[in-house]
PDB file of N, CA and C in Angstrom:
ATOM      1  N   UNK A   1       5.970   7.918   3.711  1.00  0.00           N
ATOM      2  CA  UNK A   1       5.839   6.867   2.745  1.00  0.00           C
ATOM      3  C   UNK A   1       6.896   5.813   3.010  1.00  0.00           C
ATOM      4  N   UNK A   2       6.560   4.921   3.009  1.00  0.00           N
ATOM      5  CA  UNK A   2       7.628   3.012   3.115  1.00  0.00           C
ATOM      6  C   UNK A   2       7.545   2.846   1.399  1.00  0.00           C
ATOM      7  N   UNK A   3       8.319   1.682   1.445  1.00  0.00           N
ATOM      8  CA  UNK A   3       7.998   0.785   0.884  1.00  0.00           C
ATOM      9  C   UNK A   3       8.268  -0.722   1.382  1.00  0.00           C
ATOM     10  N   UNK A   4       7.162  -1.143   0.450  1.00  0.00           N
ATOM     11  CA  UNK A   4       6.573  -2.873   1.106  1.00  0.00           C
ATOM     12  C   UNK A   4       6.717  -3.581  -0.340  1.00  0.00           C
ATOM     13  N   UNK A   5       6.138  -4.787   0.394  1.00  0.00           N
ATOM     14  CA  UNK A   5       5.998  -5.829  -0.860  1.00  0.00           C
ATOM     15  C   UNK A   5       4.420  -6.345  -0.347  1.00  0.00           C
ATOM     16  N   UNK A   6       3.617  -6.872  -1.831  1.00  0.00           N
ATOM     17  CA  UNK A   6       2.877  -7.242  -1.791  1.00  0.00           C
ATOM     18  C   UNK A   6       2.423  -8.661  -1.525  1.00  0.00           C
ATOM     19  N   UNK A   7       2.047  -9.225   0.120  1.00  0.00           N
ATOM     20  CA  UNK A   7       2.246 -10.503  -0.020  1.00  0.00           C
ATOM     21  C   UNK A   7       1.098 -10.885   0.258  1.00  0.00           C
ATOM     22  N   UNK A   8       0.216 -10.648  -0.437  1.00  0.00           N
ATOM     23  CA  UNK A   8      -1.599 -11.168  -0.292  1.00  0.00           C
ATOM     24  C   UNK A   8      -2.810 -10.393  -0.341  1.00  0.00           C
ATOM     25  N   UNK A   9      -3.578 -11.228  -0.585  1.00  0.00           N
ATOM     26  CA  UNK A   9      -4.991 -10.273  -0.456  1.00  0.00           C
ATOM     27  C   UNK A   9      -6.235 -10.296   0.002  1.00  0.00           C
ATOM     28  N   UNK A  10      -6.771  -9.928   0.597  1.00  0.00           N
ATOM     29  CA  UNK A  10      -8.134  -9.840   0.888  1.00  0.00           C
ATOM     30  C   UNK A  10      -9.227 -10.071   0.631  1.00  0.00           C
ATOM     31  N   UNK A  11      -9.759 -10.734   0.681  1.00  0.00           N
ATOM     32  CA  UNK A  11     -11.249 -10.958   0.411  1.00  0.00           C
ATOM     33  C   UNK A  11     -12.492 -11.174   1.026  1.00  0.00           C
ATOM     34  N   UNK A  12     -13.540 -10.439   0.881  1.00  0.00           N
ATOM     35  CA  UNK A  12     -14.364  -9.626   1.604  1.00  0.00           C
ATOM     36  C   UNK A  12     -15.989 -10.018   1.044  1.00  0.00           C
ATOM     37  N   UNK A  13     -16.790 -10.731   1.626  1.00  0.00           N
ATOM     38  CA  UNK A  13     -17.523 -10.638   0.456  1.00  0.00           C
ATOM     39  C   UNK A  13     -18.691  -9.607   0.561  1.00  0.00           C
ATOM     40  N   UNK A  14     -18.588  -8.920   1.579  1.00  0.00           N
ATOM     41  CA  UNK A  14     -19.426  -7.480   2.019  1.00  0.00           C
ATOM     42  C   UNK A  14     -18.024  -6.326   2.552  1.00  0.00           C
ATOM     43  N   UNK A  15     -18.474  -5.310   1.978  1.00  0.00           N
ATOM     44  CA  UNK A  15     -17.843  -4.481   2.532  1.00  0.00           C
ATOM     45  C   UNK A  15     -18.744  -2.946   2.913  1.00  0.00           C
ATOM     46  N   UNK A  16     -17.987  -1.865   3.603  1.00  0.00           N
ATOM     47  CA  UNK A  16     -18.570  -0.754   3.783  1.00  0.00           C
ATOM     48  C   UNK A  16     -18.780  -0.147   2.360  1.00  0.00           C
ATOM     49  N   UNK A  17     -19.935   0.846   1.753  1.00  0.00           N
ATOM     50  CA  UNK A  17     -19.998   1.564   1.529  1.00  0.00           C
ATOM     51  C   UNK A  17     -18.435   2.229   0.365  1.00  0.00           C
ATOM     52  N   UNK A  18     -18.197   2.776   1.144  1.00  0.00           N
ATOM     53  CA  UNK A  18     -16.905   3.871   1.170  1.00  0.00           C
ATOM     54  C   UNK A  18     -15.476   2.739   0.299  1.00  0.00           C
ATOM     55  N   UNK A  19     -15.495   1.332   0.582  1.00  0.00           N
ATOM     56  CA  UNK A  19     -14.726   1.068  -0.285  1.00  0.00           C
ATOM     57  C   UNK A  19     -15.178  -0.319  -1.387  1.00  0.00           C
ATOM     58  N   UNK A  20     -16.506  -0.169  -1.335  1.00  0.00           N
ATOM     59  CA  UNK A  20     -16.617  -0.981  -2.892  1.00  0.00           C
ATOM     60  C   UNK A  20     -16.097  -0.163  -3.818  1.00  0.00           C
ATOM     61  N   UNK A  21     -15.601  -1.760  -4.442  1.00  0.00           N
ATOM     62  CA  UNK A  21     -15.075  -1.221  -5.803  1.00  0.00           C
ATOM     63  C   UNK A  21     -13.537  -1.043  -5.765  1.00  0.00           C
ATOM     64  N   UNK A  22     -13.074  -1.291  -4.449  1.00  0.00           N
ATOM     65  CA  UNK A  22     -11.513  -1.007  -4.362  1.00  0.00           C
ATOM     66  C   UNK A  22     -11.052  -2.733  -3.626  1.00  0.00           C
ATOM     67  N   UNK A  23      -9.909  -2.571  -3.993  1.00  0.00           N
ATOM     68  CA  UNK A  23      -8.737  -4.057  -3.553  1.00  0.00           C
ATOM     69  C   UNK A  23      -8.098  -3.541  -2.499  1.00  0.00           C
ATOM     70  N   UNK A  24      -8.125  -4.247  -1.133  1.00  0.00           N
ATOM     71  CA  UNK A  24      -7.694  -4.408  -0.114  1.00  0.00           C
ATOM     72  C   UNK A  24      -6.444  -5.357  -0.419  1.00  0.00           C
ATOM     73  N   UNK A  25      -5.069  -5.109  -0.040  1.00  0.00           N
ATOM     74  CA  UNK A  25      -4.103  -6.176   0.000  1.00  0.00           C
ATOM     75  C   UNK A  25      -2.985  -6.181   1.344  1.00  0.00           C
ATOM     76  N   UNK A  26      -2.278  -7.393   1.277  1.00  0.00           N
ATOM     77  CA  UNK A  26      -2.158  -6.930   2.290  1.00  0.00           C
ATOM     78  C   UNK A  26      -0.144  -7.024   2.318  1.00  0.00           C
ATOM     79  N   UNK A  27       0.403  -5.758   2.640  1.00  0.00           N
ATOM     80  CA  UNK A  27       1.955  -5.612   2.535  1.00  0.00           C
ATOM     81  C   UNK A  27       2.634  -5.734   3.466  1.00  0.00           C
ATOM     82  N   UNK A  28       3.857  -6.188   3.397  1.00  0.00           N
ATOM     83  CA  UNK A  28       5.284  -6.228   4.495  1.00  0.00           C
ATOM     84  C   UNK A  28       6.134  -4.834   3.989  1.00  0.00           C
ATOM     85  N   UNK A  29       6.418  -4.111   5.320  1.00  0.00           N
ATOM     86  CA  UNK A  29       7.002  -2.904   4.751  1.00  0.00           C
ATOM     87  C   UNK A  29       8.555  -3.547   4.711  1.00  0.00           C
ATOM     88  N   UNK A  30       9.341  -2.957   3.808  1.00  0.00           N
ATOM     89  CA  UNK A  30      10.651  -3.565   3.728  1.00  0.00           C
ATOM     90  C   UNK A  30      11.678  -2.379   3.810  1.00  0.00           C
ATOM     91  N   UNK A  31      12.613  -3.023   4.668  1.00  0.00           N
ATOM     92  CA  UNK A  31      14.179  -2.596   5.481  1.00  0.00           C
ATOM     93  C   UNK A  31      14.926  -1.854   3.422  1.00  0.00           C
ATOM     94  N   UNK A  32      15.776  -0.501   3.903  1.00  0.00           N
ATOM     95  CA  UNK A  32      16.619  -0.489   2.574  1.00  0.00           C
ATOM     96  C   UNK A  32      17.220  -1.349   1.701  1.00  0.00           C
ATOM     97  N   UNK A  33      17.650  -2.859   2.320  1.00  0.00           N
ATOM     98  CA  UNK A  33      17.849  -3.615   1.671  1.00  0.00           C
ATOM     99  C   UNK A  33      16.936  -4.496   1.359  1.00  0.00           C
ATOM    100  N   UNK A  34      15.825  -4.409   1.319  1.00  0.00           N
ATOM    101  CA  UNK A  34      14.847  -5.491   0.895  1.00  0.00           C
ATOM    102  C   UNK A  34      14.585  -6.535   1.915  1.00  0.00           C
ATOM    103  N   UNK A  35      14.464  -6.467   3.098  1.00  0.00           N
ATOM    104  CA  UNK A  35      14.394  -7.270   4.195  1.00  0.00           C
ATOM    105  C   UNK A  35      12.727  -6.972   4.665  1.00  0.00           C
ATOM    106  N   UNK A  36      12.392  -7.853   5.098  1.00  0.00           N
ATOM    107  CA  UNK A  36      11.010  -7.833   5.679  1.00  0.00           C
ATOM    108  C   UNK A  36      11.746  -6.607   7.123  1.00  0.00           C
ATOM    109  N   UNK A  37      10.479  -5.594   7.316  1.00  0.00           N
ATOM    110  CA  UNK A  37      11.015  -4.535   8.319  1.00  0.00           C
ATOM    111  C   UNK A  37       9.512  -4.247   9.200  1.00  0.00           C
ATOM    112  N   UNK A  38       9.295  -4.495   9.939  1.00  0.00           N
ATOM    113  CA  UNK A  38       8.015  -4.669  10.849  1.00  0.00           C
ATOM    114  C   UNK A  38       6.818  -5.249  10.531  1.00  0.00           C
ATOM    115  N   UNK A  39       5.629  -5.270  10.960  1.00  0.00           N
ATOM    116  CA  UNK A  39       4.724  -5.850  10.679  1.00  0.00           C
ATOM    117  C   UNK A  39       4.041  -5.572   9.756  1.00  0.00           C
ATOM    118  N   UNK A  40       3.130  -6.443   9.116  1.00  0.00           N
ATOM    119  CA  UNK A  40       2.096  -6.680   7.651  1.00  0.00           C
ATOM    120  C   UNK A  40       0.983  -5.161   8.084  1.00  0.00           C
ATOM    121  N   UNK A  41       0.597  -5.087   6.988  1.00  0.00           N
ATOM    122  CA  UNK A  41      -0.453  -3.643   6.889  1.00  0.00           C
ATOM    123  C   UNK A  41      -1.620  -4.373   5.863  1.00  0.00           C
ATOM    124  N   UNK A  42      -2.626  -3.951   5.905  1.00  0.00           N
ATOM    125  CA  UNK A  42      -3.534  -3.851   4.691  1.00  0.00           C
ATOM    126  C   UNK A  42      -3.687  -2.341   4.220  1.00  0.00           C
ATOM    127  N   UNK A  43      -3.890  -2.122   2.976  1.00  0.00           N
ATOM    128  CA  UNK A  43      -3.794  -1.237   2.262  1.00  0.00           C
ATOM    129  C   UNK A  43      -4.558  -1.588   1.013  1.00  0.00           C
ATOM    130  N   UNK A  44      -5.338  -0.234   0.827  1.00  0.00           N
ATOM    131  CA  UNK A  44      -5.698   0.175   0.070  1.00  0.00           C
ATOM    132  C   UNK A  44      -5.194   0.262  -1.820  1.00  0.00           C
ATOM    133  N   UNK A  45      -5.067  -1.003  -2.905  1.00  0.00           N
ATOM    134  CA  UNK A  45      -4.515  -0.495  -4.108  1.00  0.00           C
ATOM    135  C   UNK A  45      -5.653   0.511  -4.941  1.00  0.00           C
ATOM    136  N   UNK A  46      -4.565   1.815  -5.200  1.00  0.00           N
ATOM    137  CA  UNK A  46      -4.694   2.613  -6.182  1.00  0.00           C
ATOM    138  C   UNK A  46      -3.770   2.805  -7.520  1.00  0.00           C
ATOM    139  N   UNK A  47      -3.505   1.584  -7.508  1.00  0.00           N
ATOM    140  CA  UNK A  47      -2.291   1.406  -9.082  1.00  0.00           C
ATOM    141  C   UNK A  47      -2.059   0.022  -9.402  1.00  0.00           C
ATOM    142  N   UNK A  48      -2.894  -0.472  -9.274  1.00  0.00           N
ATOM    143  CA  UNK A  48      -3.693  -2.020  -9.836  1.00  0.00           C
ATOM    144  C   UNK A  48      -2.102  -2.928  -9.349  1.00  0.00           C
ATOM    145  N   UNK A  49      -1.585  -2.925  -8.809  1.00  0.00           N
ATOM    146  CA  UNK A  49      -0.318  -3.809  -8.047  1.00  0.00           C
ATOM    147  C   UNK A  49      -1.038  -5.026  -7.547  1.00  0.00           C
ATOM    148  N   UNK A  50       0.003  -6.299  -7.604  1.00  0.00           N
ATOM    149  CA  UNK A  50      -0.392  -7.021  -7.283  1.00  0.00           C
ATOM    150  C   UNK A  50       0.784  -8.055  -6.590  1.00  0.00           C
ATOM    151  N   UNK A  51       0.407  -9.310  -6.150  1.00  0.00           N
ATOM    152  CA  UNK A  51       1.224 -10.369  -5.181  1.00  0.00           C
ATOM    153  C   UNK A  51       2.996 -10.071  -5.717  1.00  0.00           C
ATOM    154  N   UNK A  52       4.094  -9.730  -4.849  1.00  0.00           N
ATOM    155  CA  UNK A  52       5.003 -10.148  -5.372  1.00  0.00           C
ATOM    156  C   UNK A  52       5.479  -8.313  -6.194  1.00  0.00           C
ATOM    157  N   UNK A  53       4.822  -7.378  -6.225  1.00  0.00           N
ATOM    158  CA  UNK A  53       5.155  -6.324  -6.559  1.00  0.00           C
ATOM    159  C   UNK A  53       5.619  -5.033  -5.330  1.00  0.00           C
ATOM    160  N   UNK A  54       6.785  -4.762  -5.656  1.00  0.00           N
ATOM    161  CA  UNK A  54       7.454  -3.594  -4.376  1.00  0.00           C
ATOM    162  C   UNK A  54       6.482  -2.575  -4.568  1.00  0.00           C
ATOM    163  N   UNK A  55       6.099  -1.669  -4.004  1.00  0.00           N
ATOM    164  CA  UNK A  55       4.924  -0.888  -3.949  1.00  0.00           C
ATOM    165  C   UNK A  55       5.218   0.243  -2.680  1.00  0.00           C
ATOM    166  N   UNK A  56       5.086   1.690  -3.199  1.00  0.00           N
ATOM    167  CA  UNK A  56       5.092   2.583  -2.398  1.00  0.00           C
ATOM    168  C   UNK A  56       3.717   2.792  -1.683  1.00  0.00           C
ATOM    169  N   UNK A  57       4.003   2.878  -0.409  1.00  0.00           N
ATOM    170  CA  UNK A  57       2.572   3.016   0.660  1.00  0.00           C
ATOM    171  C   UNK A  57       2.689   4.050   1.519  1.00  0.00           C
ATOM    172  N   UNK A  58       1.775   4.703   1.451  1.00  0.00           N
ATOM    173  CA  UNK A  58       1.213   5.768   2.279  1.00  0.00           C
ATOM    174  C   UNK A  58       0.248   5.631   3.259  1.00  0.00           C
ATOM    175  N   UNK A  59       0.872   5.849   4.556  1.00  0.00           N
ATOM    176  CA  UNK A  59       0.211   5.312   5.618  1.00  0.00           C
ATOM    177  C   UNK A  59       0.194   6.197   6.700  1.00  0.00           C
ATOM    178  N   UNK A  60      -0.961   7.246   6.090  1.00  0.00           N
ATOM    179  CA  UNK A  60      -1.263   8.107   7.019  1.00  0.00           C
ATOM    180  C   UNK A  60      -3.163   8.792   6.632  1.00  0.00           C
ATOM    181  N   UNK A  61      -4.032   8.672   7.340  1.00  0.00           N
ATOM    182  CA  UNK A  61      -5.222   8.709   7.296  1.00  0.00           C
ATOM    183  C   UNK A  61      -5.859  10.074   6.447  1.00  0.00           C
ATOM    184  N   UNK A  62      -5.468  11.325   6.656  1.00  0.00           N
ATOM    185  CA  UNK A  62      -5.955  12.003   5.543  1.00  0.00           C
ATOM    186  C   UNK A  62      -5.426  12.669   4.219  1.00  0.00           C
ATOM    187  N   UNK A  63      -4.535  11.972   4.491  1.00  0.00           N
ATOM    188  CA  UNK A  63      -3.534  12.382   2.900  1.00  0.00           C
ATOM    189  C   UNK A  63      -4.437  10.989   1.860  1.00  0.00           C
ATOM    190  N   UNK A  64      -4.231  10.209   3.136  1.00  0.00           N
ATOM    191  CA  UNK A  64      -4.783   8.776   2.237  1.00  0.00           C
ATOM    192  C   UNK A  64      -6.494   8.619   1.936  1.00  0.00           C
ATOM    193  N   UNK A  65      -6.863   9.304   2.356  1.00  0.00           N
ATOM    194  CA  UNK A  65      -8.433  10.079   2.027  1.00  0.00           C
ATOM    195  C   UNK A  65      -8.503  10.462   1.249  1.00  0.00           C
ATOM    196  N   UNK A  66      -7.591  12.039   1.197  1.00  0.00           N
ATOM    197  CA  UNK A  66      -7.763  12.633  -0.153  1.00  0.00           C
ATOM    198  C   UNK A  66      -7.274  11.979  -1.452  1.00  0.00           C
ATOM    199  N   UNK A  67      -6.402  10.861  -1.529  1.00  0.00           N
ATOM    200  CA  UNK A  67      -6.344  10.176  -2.733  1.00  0.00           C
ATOM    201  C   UNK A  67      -7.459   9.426  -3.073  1.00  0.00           C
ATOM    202  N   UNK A  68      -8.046   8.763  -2.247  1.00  0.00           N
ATOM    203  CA  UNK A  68      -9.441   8.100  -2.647  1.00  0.00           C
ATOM    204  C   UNK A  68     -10.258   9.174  -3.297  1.00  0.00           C
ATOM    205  N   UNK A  69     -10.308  10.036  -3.004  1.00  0.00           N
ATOM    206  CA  UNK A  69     -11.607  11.157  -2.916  1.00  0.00           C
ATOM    207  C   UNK A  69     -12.614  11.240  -2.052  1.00  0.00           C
ATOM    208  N   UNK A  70     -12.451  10.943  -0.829  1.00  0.00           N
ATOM    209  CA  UNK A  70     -13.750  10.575  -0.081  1.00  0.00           C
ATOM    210  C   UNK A  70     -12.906  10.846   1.266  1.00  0.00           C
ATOM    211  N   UNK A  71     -13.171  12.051   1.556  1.00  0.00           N
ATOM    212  CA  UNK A  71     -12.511  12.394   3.113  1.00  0.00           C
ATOM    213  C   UNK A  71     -13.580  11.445   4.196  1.00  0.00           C
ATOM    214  N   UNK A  72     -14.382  10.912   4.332  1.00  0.00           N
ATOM    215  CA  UNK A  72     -15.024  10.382   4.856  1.00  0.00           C
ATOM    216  C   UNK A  72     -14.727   8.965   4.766  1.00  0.00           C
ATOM    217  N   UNK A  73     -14.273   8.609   4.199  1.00  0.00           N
ATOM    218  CA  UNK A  73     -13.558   6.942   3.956  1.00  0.00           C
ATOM    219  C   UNK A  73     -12.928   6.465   5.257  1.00  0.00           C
ATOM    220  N   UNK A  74     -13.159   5.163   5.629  1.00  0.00           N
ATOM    221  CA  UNK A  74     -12.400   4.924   6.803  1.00  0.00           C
ATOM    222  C   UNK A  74     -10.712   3.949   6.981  1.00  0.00           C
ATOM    223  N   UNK A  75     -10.274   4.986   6.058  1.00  0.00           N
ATOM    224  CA  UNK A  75      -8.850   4.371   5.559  1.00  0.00           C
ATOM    225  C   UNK A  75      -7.958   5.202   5.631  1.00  0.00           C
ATOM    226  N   UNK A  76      -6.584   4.576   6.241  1.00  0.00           N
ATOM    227  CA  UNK A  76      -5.095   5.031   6.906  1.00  0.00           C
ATOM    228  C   UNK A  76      -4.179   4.874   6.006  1.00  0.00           C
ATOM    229  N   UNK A  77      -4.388   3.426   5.306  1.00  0.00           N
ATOM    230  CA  UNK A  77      -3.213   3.113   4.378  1.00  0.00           C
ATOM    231  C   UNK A  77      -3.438   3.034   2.468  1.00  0.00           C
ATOM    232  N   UNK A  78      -2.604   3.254   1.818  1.00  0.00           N
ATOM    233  CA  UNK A  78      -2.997   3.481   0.256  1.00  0.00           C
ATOM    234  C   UNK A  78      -1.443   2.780  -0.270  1.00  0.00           C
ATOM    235  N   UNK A  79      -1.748   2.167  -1.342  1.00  0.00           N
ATOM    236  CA  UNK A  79      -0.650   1.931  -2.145  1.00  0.00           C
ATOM    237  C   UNK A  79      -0.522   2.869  -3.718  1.00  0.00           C
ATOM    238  N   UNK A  80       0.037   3.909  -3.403  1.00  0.00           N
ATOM    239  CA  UNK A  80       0.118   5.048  -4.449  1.00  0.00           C
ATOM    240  C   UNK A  80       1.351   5.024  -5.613  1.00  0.00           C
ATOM    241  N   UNK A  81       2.108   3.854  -5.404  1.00  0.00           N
ATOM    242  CA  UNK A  81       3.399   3.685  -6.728  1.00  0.00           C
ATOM    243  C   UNK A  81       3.489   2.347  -6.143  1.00  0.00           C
ATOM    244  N   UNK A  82       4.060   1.999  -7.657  1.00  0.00           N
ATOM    245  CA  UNK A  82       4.792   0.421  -8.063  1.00  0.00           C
ATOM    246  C   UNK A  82       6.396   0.922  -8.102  1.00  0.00           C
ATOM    247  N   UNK A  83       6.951   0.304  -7.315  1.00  0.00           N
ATOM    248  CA  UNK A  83       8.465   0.881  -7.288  1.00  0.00           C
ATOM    249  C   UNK A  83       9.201  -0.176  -8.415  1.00  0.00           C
ATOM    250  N   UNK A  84       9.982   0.254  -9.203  1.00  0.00           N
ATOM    251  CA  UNK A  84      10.669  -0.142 -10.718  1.00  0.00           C
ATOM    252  C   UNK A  84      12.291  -0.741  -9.348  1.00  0.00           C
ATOM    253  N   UNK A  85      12.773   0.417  -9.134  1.00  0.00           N
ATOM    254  CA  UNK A  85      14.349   0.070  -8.560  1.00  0.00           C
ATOM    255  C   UNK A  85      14.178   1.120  -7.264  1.00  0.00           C
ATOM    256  N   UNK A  86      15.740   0.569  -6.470  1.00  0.00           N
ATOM    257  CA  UNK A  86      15.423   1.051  -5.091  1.00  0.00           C
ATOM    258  C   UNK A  86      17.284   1.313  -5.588  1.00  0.00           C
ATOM    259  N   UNK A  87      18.248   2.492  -5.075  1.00  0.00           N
ATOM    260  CA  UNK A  87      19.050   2.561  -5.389  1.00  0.00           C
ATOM    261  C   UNK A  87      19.640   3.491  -4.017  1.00  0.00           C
ATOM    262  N   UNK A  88      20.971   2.832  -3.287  1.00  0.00           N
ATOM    263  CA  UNK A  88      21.107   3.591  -2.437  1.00  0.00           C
ATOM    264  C   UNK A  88      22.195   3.843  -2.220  1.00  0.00           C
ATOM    265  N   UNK A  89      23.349   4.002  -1.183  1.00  0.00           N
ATOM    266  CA  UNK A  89      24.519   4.868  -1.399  1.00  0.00           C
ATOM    267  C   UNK A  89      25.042   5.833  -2.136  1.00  0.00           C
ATOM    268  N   UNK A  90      26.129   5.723  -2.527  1.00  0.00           N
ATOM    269  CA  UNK A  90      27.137   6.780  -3.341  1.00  0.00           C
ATOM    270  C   UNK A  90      26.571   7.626  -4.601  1.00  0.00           C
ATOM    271  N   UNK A  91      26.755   8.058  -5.536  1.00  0.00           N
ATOM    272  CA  UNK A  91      26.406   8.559  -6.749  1.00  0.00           C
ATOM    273  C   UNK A  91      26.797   7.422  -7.755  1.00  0.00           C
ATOM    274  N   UNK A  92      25.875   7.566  -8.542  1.00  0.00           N
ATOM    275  CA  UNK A  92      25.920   6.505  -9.669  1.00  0.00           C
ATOM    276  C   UNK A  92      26.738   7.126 -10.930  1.00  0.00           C
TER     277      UNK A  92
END
């Protein structure tokens, strides 16, 4: 699991089967400090997130299946949490 930020979205005006009914968007995974950290992904929202929201992503093909419900789905990436705070070093 990363986390990204949400910087856009998709729009489709046909899609497969397997994901009507779901929002394609598309994220920058981000460095511990909040830095843009490799390249953009599209992903799958499953927690209604949107432009401008930090967002935990799961980006691996059948873990990210079985959250859809549809092992047959042709999808790698999922956005499964809205991240609140990111907190790192020492003890608080």
């Amino acid at each position: 699991m990363t986390i990204a930020r949400v910087v856009g979205t998709v729009v489709s005006s046909v899609k497969i089967p397997a994901l009507e009914g779901t929002k394609i968007l598309v994220v920058q995974p981000l460095a511990p400090d909040g830095s843009p950290a490799g390249r953009t992904l599209l992903a799958v929202d499953t927690v209604q997130s949107g432009a401008g929201d930090a967002v935990l992503v799961l980006d691996e093909g059948n873990s990210s299946r079985m959250i859809l419900g549809n092992p047959d789905a042709p999808v790698r990436t999922v956005i499964v949490g809205i991240v609140d705070e990111v907190r790192t070093g020492g003890v608080a």
